[in-house]
PDB file of N, CA and C in Angstrom:
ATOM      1  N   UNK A   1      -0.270  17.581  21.940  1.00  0.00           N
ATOM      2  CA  UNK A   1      -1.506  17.076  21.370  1.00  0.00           C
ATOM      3  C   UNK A   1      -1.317  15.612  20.986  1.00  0.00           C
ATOM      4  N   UNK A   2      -2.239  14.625  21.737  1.00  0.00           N
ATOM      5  CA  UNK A   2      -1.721  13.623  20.953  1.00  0.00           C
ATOM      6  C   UNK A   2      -2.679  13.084  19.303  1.00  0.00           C
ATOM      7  N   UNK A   3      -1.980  12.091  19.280  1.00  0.00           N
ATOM      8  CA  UNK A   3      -1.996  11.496  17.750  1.00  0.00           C
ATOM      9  C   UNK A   3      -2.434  10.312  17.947  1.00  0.00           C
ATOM     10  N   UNK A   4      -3.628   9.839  16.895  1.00  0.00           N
ATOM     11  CA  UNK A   4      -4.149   8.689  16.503  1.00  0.00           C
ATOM     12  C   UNK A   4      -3.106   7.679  15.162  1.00  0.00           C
ATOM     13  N   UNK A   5      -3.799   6.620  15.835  1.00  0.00           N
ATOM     14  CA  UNK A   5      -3.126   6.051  14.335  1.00  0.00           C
ATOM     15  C   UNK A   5      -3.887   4.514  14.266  1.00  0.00           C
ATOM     16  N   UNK A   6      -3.723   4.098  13.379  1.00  0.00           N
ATOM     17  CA  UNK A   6      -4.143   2.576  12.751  1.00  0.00           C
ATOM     18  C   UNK A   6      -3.100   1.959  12.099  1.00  0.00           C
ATOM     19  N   UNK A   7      -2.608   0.850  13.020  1.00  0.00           N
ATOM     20  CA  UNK A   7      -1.451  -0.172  13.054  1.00  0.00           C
ATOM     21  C   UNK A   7      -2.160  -0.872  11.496  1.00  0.00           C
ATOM     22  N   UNK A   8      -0.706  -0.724  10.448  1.00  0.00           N
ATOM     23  CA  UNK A   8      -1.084  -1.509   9.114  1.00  0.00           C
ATOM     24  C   UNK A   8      -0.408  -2.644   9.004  1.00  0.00           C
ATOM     25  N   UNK A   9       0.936  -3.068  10.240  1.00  0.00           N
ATOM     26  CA  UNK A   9       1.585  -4.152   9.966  1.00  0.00           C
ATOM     27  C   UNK A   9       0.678  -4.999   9.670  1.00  0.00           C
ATOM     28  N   UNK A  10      -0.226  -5.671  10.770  1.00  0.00           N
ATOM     29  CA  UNK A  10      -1.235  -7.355  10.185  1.00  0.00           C
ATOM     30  C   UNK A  10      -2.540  -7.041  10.446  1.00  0.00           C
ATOM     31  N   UNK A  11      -3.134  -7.678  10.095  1.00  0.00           N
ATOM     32  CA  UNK A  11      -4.640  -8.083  10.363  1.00  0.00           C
ATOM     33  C   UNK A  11      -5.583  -7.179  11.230  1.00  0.00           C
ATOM     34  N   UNK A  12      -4.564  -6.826  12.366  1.00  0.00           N
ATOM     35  CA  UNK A  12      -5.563  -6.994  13.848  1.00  0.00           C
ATOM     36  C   UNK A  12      -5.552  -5.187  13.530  1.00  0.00           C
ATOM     37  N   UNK A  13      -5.409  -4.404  12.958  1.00  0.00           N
ATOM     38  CA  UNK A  13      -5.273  -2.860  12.928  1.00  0.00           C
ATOM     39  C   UNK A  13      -5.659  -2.572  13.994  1.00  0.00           C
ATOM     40  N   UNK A  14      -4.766  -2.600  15.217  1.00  0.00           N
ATOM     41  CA  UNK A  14      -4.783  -1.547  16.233  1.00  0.00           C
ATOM     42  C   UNK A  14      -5.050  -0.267  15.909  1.00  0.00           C
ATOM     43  N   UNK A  15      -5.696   0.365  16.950  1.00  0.00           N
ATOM     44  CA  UNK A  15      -6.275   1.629  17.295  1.00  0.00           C
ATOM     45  C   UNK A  15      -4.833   2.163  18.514  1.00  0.00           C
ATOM     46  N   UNK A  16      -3.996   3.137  17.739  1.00  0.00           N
ATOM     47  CA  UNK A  16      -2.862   3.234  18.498  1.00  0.00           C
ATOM     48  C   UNK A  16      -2.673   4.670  18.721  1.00  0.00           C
ATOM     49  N   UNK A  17      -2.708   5.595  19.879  1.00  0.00           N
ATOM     50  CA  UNK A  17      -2.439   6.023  20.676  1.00  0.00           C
ATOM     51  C   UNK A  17      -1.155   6.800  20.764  1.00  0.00           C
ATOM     52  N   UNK A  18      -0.815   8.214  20.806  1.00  0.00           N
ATOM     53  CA  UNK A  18       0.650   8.666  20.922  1.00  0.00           C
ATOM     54  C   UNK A  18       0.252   9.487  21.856  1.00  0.00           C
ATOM     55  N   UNK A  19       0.431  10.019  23.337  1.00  0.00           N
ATOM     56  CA  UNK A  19       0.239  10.934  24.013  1.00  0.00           C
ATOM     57  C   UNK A  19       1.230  12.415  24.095  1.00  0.00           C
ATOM     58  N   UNK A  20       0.976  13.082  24.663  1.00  0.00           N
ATOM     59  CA  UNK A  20       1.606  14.443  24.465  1.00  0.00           C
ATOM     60  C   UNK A  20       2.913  14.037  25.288  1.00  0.00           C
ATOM     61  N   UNK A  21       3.209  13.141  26.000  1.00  0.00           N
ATOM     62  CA  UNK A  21       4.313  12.368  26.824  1.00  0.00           C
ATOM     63  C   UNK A  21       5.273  11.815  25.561  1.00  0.00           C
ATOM     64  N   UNK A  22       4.708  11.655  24.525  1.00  0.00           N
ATOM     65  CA  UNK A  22       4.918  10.361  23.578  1.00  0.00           C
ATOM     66  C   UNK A  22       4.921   9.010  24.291  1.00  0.00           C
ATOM     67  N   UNK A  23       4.233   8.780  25.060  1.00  0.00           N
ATOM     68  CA  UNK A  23       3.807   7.625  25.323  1.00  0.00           C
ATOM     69  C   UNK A  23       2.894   6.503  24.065  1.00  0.00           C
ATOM     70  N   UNK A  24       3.034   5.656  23.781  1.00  0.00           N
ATOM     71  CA  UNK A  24       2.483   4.957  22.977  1.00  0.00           C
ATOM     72  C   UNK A  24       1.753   3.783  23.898  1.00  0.00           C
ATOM     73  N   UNK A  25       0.207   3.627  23.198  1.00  0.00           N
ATOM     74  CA  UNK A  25      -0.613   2.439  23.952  1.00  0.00           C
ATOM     75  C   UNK A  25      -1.693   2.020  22.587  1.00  0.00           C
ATOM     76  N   UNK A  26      -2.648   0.917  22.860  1.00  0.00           N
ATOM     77  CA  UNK A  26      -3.352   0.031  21.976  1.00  0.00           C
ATOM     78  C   UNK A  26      -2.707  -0.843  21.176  1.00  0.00           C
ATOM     79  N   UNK A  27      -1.196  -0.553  21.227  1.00  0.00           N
ATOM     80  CA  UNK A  27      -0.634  -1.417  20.307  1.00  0.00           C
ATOM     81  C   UNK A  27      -0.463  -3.346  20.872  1.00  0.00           C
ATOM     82  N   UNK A  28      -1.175  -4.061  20.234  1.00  0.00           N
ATOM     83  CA  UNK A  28      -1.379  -6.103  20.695  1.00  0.00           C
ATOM     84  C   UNK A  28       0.131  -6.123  20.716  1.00  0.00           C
ATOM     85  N   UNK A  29       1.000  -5.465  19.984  1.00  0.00           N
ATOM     86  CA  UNK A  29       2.546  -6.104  20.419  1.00  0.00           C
ATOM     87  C   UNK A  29       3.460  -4.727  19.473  1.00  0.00           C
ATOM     88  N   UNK A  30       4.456  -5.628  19.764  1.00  0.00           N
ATOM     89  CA  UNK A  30       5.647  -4.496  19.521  1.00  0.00           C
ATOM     90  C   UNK A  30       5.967  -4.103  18.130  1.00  0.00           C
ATOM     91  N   UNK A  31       5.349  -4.654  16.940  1.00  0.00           N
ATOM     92  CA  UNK A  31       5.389  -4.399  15.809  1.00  0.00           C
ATOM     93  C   UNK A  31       4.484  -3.469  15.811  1.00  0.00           C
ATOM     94  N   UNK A  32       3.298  -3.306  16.250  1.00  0.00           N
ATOM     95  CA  UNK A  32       2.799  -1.750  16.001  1.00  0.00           C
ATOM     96  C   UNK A  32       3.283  -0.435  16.776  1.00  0.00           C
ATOM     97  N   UNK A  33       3.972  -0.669  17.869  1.00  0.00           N
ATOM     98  CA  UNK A  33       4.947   0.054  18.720  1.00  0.00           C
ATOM     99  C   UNK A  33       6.130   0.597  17.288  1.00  0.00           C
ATOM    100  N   UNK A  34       6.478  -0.266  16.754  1.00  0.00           N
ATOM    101  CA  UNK A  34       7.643   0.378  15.803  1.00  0.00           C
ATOM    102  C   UNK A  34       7.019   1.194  14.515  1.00  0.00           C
ATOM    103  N   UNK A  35       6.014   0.205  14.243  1.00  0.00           N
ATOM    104  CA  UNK A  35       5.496   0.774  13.273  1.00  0.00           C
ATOM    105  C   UNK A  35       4.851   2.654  13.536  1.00  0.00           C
ATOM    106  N   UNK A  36       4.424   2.965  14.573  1.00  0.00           N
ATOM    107  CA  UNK A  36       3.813   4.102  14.712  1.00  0.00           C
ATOM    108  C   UNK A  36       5.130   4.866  15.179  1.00  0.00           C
ATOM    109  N   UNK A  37       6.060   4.653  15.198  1.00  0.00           N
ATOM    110  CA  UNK A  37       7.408   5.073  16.027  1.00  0.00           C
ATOM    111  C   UNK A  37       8.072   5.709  14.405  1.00  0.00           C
ATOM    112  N   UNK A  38       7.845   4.804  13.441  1.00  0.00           N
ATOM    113  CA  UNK A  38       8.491   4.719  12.272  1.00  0.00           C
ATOM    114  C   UNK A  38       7.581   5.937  11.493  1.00  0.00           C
ATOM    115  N   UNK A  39       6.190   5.496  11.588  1.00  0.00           N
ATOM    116  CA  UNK A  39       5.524   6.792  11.099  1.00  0.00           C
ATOM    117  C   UNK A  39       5.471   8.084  11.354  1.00  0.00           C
ATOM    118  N   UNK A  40       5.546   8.246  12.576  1.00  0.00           N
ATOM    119  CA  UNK A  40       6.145   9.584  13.334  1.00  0.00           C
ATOM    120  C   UNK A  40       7.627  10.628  12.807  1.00  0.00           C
ATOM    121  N   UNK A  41       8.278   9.726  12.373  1.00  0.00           N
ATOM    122  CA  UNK A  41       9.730   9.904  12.473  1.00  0.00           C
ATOM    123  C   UNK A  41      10.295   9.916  10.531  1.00  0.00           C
ATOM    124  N   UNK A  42       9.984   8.773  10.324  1.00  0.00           N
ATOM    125  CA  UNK A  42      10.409   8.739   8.616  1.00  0.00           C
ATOM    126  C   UNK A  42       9.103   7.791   7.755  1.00  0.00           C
ATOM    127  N   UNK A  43       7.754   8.796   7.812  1.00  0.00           N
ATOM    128  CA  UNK A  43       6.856   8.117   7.187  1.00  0.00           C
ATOM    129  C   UNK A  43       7.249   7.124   5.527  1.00  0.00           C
ATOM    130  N   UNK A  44       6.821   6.291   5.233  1.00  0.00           N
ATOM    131  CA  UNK A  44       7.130   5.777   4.180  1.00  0.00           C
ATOM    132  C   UNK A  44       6.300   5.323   3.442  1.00  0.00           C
ATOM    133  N   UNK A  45       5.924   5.064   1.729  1.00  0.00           N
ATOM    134  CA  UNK A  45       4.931   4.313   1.253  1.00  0.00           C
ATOM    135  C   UNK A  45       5.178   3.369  -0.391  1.00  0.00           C
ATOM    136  N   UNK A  46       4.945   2.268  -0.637  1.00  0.00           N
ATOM    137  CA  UNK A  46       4.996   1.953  -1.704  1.00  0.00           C
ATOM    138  C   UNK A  46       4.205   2.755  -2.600  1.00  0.00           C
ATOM    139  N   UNK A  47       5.503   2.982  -3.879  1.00  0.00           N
ATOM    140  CA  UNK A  47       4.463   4.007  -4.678  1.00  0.00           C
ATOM    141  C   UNK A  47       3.897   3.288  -5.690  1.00  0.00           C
ATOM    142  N   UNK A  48       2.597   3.129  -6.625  1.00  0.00           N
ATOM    143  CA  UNK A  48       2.375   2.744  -7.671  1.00  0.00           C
ATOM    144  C   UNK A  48       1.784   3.581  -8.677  1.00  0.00           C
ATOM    145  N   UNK A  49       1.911   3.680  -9.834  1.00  0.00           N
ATOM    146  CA  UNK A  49       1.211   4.472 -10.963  1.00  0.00           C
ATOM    147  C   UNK A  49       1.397   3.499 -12.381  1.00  0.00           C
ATOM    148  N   UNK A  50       1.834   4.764 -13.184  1.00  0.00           N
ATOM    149  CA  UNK A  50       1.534   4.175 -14.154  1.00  0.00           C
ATOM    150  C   UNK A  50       2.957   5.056 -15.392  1.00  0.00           C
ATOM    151  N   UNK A  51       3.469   4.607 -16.517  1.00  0.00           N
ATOM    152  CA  UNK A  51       4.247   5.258 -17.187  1.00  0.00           C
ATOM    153  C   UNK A  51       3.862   5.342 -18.509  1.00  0.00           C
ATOM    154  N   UNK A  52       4.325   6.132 -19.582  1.00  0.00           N
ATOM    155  CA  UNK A  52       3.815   6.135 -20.936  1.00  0.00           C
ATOM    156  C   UNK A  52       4.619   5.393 -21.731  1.00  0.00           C
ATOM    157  N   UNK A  53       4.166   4.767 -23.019  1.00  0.00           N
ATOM    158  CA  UNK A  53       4.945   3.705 -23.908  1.00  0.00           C
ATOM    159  C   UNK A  53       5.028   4.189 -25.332  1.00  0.00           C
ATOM    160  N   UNK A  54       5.854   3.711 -26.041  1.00  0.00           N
ATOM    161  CA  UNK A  54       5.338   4.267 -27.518  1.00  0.00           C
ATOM    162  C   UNK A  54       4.716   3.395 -28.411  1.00  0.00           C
ATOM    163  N   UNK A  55       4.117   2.734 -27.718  1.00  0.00           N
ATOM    164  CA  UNK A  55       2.970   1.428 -28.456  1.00  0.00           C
ATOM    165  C   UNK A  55       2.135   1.934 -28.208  1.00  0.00           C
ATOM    166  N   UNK A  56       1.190   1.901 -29.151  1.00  0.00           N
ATOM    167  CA  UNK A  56      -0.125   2.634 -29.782  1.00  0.00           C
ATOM    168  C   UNK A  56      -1.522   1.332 -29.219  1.00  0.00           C
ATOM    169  N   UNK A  57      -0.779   0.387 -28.604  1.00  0.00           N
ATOM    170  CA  UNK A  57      -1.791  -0.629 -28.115  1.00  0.00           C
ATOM    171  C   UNK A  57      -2.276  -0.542 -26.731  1.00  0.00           C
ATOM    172  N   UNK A  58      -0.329  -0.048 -26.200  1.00  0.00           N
ATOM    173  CA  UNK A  58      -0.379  -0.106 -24.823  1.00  0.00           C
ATOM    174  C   UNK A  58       0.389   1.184 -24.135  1.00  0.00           C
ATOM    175  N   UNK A  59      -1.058   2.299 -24.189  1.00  0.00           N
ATOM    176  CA  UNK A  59       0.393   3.500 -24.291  1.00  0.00           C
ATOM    177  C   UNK A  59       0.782   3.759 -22.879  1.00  0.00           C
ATOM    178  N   UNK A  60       0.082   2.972 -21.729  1.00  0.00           N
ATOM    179  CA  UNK A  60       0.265   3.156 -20.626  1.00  0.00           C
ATOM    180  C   UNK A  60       0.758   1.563 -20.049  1.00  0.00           C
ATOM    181  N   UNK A  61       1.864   1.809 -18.746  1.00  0.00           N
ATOM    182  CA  UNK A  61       2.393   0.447 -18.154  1.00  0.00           C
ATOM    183  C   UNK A  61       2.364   0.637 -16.748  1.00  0.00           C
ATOM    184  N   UNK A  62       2.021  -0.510 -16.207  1.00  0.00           N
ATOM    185  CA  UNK A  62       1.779   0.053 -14.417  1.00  0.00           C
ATOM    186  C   UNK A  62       3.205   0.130 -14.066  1.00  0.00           C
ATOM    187  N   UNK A  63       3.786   0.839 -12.821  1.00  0.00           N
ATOM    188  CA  UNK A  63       4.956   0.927 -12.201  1.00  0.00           C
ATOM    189  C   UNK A  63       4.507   0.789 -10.514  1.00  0.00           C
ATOM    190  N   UNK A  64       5.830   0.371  -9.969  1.00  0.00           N
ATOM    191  CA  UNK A  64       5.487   0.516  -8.286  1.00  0.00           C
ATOM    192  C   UNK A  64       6.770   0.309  -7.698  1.00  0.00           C
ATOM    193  N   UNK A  65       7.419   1.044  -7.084  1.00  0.00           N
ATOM    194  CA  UNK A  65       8.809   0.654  -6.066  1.00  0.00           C
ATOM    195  C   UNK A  65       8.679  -0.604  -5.793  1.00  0.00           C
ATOM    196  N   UNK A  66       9.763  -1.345  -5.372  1.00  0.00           N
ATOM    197  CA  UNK A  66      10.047  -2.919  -4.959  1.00  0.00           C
ATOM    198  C   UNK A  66      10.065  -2.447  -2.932  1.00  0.00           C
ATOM    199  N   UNK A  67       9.855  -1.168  -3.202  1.00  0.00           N
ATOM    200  CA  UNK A  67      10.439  -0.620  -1.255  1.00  0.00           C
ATOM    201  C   UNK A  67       9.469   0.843  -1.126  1.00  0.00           C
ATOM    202  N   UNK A  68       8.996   0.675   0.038  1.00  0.00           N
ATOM    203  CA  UNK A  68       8.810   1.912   0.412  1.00  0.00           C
ATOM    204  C   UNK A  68       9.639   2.928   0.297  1.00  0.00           C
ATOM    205  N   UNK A  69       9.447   4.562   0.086  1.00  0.00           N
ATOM    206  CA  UNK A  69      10.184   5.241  -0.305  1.00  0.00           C
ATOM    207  C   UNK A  69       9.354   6.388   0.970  1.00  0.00           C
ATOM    208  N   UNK A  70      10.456   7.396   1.126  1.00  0.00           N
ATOM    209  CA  UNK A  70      10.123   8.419   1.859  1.00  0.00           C
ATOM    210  C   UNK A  70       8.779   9.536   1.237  1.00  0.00           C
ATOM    211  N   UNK A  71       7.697   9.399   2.333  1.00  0.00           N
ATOM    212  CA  UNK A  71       6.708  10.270   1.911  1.00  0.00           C
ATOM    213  C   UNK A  71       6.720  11.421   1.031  1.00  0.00           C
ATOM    214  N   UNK A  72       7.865  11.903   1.995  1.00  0.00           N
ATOM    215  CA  UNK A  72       7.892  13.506   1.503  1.00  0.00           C
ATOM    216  C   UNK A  72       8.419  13.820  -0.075  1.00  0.00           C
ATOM    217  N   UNK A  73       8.688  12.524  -0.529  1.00  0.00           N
ATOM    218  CA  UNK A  73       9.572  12.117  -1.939  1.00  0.00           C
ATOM    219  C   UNK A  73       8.397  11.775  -3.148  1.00  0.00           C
ATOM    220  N   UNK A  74       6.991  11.739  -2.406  1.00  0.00           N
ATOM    221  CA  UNK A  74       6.165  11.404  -3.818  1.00  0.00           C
ATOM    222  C   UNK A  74       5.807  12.521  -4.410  1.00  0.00           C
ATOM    223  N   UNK A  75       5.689  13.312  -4.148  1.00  0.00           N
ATOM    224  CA  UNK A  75       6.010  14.396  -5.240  1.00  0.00           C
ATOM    225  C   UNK A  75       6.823  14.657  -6.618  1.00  0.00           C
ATOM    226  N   UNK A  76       8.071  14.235  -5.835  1.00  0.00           N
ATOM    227  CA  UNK A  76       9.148  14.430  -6.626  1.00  0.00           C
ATOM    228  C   UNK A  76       9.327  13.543  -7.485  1.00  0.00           C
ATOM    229  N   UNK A  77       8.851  11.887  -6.842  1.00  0.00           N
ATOM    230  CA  UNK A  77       9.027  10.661  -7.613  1.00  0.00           C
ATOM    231  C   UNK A  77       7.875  11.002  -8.814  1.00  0.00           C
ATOM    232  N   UNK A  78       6.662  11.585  -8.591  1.00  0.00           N
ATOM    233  CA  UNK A  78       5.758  11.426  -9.649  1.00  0.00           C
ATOM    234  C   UNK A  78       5.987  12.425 -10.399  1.00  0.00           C
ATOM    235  N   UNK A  79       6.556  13.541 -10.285  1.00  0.00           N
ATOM    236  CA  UNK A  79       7.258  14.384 -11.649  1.00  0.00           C
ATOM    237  C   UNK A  79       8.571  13.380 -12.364  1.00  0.00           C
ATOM    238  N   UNK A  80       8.948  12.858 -11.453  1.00  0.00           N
ATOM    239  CA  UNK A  80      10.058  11.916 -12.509  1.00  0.00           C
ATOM    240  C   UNK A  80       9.564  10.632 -13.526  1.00  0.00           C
ATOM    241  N   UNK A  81       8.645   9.939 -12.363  1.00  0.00           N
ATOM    242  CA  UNK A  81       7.864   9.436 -13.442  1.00  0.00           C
ATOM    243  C   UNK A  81       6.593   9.688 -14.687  1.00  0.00           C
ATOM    244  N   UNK A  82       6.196  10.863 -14.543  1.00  0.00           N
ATOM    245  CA  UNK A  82       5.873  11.748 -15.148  1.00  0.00           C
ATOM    246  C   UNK A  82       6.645  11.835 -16.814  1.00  0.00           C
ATOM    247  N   UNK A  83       7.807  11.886 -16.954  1.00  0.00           N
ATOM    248  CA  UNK A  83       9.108  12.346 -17.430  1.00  0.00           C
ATOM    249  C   UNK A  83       9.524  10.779 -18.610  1.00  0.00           C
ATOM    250  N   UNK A  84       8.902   9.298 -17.802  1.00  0.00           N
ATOM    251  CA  UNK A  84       9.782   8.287 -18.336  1.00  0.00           C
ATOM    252  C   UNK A  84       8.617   7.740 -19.739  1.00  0.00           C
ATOM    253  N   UNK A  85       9.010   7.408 -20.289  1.00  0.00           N
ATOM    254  CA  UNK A  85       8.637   7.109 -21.854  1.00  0.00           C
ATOM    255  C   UNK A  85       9.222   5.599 -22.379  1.00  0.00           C
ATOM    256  N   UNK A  86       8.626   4.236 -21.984  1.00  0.00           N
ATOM    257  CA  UNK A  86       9.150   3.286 -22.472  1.00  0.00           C
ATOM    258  C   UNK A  86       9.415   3.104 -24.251  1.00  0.00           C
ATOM    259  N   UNK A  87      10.438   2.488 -24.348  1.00  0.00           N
ATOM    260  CA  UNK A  87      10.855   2.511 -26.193  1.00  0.00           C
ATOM    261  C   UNK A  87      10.651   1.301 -26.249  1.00  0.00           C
ATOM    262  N   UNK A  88      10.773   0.414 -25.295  1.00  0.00           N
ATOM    263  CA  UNK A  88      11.606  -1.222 -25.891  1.00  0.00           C
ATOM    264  C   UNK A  88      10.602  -2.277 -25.263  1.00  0.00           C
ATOM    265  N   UNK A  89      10.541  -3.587 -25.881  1.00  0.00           N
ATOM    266  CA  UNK A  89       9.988  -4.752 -25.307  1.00  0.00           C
ATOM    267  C   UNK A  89      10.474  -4.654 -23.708  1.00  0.00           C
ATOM    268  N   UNK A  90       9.876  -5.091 -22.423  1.00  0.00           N
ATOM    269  CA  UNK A  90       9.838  -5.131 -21.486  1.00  0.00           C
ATOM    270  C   UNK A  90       8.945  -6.116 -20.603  1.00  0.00           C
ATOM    271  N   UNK A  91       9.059  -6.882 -19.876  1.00  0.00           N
ATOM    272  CA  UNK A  91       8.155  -7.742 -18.965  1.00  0.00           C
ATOM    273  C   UNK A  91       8.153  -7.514 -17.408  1.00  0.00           C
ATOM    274  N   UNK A  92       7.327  -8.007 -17.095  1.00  0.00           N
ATOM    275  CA  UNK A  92       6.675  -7.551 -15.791  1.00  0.00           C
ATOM    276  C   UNK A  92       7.972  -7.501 -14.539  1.00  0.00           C
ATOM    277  N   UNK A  93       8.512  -7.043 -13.759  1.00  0.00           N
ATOM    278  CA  UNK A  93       9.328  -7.359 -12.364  1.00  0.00           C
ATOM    279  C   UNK A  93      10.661  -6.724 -13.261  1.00  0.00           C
ATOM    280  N   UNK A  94      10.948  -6.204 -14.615  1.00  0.00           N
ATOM    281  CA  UNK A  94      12.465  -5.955 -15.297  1.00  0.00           C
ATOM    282  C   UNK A  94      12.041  -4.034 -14.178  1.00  0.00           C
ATOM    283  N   UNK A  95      13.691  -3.677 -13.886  1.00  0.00           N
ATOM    284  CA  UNK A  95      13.507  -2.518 -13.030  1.00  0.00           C
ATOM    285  C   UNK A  95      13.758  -1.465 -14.218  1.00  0.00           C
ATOM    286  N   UNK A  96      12.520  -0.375 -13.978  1.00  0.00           N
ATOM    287  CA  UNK A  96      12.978   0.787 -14.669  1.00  0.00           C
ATOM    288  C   UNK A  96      13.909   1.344 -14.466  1.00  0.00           C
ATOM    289  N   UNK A  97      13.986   1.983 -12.899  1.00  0.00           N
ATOM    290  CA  UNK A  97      15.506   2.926 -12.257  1.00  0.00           C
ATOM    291  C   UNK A  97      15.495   2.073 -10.899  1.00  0.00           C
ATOM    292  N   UNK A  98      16.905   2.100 -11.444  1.00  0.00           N
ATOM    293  CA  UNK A  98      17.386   1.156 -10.231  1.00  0.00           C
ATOM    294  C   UNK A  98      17.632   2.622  -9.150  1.00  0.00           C
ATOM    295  N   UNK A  99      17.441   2.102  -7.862  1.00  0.00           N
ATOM    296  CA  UNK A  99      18.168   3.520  -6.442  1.00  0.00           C
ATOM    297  C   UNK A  99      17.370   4.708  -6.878  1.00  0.00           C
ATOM    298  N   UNK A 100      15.918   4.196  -6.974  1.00  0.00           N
ATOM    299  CA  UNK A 100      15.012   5.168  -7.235  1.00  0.00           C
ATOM    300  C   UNK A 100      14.788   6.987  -6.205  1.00  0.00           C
ATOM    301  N   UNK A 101      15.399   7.894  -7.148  1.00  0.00           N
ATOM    302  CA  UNK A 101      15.563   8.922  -6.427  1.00  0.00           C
ATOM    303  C   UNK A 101      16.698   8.850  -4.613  1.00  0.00           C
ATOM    304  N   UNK A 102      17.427   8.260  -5.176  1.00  0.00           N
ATOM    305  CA  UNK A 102      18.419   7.454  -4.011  1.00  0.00           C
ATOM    306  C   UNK A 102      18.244   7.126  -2.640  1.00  0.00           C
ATOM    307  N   UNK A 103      16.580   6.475  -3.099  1.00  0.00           N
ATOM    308  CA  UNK A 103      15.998   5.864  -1.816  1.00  0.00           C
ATOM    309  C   UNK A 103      16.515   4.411  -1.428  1.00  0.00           C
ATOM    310  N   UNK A 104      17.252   3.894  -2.335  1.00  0.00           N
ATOM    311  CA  UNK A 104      17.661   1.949  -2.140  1.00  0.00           C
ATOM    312  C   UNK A 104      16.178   1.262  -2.293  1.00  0.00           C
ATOM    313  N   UNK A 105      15.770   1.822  -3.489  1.00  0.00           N
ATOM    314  CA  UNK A 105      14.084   1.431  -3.748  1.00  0.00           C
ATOM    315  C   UNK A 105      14.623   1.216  -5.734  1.00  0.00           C
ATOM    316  N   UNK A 106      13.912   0.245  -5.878  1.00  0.00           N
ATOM    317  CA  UNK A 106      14.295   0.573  -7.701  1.00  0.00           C
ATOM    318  C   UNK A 106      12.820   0.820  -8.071  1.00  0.00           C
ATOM    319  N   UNK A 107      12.273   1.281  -9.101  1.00  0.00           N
ATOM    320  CA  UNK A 107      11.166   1.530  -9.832  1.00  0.00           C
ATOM    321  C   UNK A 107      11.086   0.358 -10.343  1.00  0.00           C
ATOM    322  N   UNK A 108       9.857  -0.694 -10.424  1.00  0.00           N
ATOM    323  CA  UNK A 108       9.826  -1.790 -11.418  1.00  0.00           C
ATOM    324  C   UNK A 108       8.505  -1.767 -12.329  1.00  0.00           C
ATOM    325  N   UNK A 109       8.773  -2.549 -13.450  1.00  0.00           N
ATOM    326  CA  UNK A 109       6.922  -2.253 -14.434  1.00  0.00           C
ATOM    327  C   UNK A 109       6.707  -3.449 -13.976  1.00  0.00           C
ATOM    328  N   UNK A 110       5.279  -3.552 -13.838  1.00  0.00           N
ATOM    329  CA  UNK A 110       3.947  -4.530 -13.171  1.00  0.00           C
ATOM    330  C   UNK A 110       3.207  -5.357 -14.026  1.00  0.00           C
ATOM    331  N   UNK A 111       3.807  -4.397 -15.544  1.00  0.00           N
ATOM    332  CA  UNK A 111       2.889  -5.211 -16.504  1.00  0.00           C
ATOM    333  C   UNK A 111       3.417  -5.502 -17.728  1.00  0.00           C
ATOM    334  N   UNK A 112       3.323  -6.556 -18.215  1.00  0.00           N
ATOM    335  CA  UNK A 112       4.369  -6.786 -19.658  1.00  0.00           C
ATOM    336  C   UNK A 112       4.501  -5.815 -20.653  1.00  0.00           C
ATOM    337  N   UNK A 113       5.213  -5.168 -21.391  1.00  0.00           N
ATOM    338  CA  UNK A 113       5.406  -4.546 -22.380  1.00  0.00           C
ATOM    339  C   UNK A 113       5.785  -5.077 -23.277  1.00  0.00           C
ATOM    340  N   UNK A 114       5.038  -6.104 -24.408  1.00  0.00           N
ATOM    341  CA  UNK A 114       5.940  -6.838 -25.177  1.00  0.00           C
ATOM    342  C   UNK A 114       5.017  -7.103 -26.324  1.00  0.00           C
ATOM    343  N   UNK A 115       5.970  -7.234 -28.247  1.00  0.00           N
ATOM    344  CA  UNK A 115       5.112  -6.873 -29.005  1.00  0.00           C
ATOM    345  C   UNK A 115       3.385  -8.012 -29.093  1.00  0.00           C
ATOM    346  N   UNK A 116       3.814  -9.008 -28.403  1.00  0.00           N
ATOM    347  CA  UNK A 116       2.962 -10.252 -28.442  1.00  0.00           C
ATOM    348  C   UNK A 116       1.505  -9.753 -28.060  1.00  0.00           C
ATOM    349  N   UNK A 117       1.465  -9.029 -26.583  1.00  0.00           N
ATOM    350  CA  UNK A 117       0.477  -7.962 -25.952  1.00  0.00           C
ATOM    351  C   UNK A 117       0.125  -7.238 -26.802  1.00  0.00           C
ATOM    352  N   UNK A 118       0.524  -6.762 -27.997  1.00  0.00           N
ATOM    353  CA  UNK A 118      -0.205  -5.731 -28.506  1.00  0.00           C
ATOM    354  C   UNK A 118      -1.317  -6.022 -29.742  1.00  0.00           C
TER     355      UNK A 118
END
């Protein structure tokens, strides 16, 4: 059976093509060739949410991997982050967990945590 897809590397979102051959076509060049090769095989996605704080100003802080992480892993990543509870002053790009779920991805906060913000 084949498979559709929409090339996200740039701009031009190819309309890309996998045949029951695995033949691949529509792709303008070879970066959407890998890219749909890559999705097939070890889908991946930047994750973003959000974590809890114990500031009563700011009880929520955005989070997002610095790396795509394996699909099949957001599950698991969002019960862990689920789990994390900031205590301390913090600013935007400092990493929560570094080798996030031992993807070679660190968790980082997006948004300042600091008493000045509150």
């Amino acid at each position: 059976m084949s498979k559709d897809f929409i090339c996200i590397v740039c701009p031009r979102g190819c309309h890309i093509n996998v045949d029951d051959n695995k033949r691949i076509s529509g792709n303008m060049c070879k970066r959407g060739e890998l890219y749909v090769l890559d999705e097939m095989n070890n889908p991946r996605r930047t994750l973003t949410s959000t974590v809890r704080t114990v500031f009563k100003n700011i009880p929520i802080a955005s989070v997002k991997t610095d790396k795509p992480i394996p699909k099949n892993q957001i599950k698991e990543a969002m019960e862990f982050i689920n789990k994390i509870l900031i205590h301390k002053e913090m600013c935007a790009g400092d990493i929560l967990v570094q080798n996030f779920l031992n993807t070679d991805s660190n968790l980082i906060l997006t948004k300042d945590v600091r008493k000045d913000n509150l």
